[in-house]
Protein backbone atom coordinates (compact mmCIF):
# COMPACT_ATOMS: atom_id res chain seq x y z
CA UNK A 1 27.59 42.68 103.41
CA UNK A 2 28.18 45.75 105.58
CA UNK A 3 26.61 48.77 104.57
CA UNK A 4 29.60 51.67 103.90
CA UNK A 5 28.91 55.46 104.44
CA UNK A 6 29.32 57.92 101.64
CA UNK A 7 32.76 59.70 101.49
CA UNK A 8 33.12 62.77 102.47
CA UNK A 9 34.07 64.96 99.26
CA UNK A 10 36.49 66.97 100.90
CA UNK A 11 38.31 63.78 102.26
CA UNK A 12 38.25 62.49 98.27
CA UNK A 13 39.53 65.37 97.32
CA UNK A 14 42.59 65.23 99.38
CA UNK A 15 43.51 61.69 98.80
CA UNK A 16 43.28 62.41 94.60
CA UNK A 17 45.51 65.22 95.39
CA UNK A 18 48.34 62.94 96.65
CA UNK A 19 48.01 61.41 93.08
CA UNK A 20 50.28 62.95 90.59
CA UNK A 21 49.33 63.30 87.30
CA UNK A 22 50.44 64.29 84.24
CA UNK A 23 49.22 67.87 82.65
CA UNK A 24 47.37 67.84 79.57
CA UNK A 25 45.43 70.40 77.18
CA UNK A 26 42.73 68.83 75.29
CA UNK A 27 41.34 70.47 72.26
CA UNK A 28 38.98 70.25 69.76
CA UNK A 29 37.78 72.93 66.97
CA UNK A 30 33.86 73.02 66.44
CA UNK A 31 32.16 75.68 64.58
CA UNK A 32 35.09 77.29 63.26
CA UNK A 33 36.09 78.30 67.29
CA UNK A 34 38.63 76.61 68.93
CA UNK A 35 37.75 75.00 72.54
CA UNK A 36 40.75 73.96 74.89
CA UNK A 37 40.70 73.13 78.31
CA UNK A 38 43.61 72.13 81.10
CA UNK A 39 42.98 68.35 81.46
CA UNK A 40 44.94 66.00 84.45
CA UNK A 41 42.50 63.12 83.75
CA UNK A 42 44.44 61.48 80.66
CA UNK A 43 46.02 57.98 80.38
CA UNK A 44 46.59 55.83 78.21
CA UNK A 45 44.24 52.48 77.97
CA UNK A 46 45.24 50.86 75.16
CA UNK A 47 48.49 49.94 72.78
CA UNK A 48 46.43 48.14 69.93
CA UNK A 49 44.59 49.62 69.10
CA UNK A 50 46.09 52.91 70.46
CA UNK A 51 43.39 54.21 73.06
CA UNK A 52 43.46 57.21 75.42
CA UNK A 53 40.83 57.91 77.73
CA UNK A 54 40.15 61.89 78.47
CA UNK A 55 37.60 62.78 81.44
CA UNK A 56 35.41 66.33 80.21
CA UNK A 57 33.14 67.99 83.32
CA UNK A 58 29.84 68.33 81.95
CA UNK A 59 29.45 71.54 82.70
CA UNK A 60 32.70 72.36 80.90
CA UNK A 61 31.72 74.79 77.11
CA UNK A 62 34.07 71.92 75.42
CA UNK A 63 32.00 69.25 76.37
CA UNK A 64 29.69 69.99 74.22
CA UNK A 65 32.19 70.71 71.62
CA UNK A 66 33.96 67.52 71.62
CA UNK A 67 30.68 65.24 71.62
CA UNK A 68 29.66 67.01 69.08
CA UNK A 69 33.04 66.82 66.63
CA UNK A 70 34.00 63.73 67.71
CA UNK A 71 37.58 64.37 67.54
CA UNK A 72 40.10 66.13 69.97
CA UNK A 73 44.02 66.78 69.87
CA UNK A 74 46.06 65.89 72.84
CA UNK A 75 49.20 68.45 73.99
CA UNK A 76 51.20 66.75 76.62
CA UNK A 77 52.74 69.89 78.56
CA UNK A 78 56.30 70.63 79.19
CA UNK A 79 57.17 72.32 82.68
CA UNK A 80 57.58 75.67 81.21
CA UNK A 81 53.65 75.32 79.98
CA UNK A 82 52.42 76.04 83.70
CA UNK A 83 50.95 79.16 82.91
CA UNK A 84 49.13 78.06 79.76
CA UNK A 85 48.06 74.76 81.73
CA UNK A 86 46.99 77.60 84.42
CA UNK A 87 45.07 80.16 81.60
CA UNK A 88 43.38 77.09 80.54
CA UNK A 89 42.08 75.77 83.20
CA UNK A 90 40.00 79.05 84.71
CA UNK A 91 36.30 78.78 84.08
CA UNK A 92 34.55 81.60 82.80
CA UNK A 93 37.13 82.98 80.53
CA UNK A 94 36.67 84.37 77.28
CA UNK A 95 36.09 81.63 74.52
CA UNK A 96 36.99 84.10 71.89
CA UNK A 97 40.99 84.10 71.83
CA UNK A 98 41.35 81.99 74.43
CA UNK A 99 44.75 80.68 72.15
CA UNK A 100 45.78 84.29 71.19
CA UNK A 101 49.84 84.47 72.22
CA UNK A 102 49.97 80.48 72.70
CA UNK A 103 51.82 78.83 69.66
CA UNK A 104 49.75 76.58 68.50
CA UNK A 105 49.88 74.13 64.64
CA UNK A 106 46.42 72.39 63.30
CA UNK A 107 46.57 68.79 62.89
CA UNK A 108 44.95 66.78 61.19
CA UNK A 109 40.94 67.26 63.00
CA UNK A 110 41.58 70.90 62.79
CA UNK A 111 42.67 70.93 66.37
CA UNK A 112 44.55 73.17 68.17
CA UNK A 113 48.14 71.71 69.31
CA UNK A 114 50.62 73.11 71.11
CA UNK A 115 53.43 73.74 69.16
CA UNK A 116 55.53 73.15 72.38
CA UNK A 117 54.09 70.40 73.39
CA UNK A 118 56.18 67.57 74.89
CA UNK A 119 53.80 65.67 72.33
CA UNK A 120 50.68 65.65 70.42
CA UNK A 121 47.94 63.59 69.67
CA UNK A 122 45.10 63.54 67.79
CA UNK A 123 41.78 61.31 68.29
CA UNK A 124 38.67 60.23 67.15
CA UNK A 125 35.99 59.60 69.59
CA UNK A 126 35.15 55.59 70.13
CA UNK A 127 32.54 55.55 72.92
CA UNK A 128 31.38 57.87 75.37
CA UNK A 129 30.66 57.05 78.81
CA UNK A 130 29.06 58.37 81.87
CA UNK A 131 31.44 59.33 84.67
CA UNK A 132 29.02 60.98 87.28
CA UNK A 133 29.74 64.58 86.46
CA UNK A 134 32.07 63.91 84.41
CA UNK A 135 31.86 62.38 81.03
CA UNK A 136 34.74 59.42 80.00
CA UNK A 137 36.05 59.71 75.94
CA UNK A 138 37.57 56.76 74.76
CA UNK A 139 39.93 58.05 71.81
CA UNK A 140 41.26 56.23 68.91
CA UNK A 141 44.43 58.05 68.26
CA UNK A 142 44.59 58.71 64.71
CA UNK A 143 48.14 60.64 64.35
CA UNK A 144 51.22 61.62 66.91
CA UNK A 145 54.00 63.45 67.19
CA UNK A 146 56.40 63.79 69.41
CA UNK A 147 59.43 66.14 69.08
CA UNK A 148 62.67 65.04 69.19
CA UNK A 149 63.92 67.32 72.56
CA UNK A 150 62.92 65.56 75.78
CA UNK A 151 62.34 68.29 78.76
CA UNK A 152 61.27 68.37 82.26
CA UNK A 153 57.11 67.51 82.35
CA UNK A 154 54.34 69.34 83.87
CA UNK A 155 52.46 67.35 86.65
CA UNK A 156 49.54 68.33 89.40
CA UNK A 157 50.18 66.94 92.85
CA UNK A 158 48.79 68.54 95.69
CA UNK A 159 46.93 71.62 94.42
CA UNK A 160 49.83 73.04 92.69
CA UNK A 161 52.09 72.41 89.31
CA UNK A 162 55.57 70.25 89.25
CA UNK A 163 58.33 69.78 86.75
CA UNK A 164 59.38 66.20 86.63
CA UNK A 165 61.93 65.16 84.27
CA UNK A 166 64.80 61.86 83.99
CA UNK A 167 68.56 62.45 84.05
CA UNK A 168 71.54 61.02 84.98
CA UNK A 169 71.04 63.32 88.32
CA UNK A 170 67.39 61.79 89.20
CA UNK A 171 67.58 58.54 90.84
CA UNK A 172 64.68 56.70 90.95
């Protein structure tokens, strides 16, 4: 077996940055405060049960938050959401009113959801893993809902926000 050198982090960083991914905000409401955070590391990893798997930094305030709820809500973002994708995603800001002037509705854990969401879900924690600095939620989604207007998504690709949408003038 031949020994392999480490990779070099900047090098890793550009190759996951020629990945696309969809734009999430994951949230979760823990000591009557609401935490939210920008999240691209969000798939789905099971249909039955219904499973998502959310990646939180450690470092991150709502990683404490969510292991210690054990529940979050899911916002899928529409391309118009860039700038809330773009608030949410700054470290350091204030955790007081961090939602003020983003329409939000509670579901069912008490989380925050955006009301414009391109869809919503809402989870309850079924393992946690270790991820190196991150830490890997497996979510049981316990309730949906997902509005009847499709639009144009939000995705990250190469340092920078995308719309993406279907139509009859997107060929694939």
């Amino acid at each position: 077996m031949s020994e392999h050198r480490p990779v070099d982090p900047a090098a890793y960083r550009a190759a996951l940055a020629r990945f696309a991914s969809g734009v999430t905000i994951v949230s979760t409401r823990w000591r009557d405060v609401d935490h939210a955070m920008t999240v691209s590391a969000f798939t789905s990893a099971s249909l039955e049960p219904p499973l998502v798997l959310v990646c939180a930094e450690k470092i991150a305030r709502f990683h404490e938050a969510v292991l210690a709820t054990g529940t979050f809500g899911v916002s899928i973002l529409a391309a118009e959401s860039h700038a809330i994708a773009t608030h949410l995603a700054r470290r350091g800001r204030p955790l007081a009113g961090q939602l003020d002037g983003i329409p939000i509705v509670r579901g069912v854990t008490g989380s925050a959801l955006l009301a414009d969401g391109l869809a919503r879900l809402e989870c309850r924690t079924r393992s946690v893993h270790d991820g190196g600095d991150h830490t890997i939620l497996l979510g049981e989604v316990i309730a949906t809902d997902v509005p009847a207007l499709a639009r144009p998504a939000l995705v990250y690709y190469d340092g920078a926000y995308h719309p993406v949408g279907s139509g009859p003038d997107i060929q694939v």
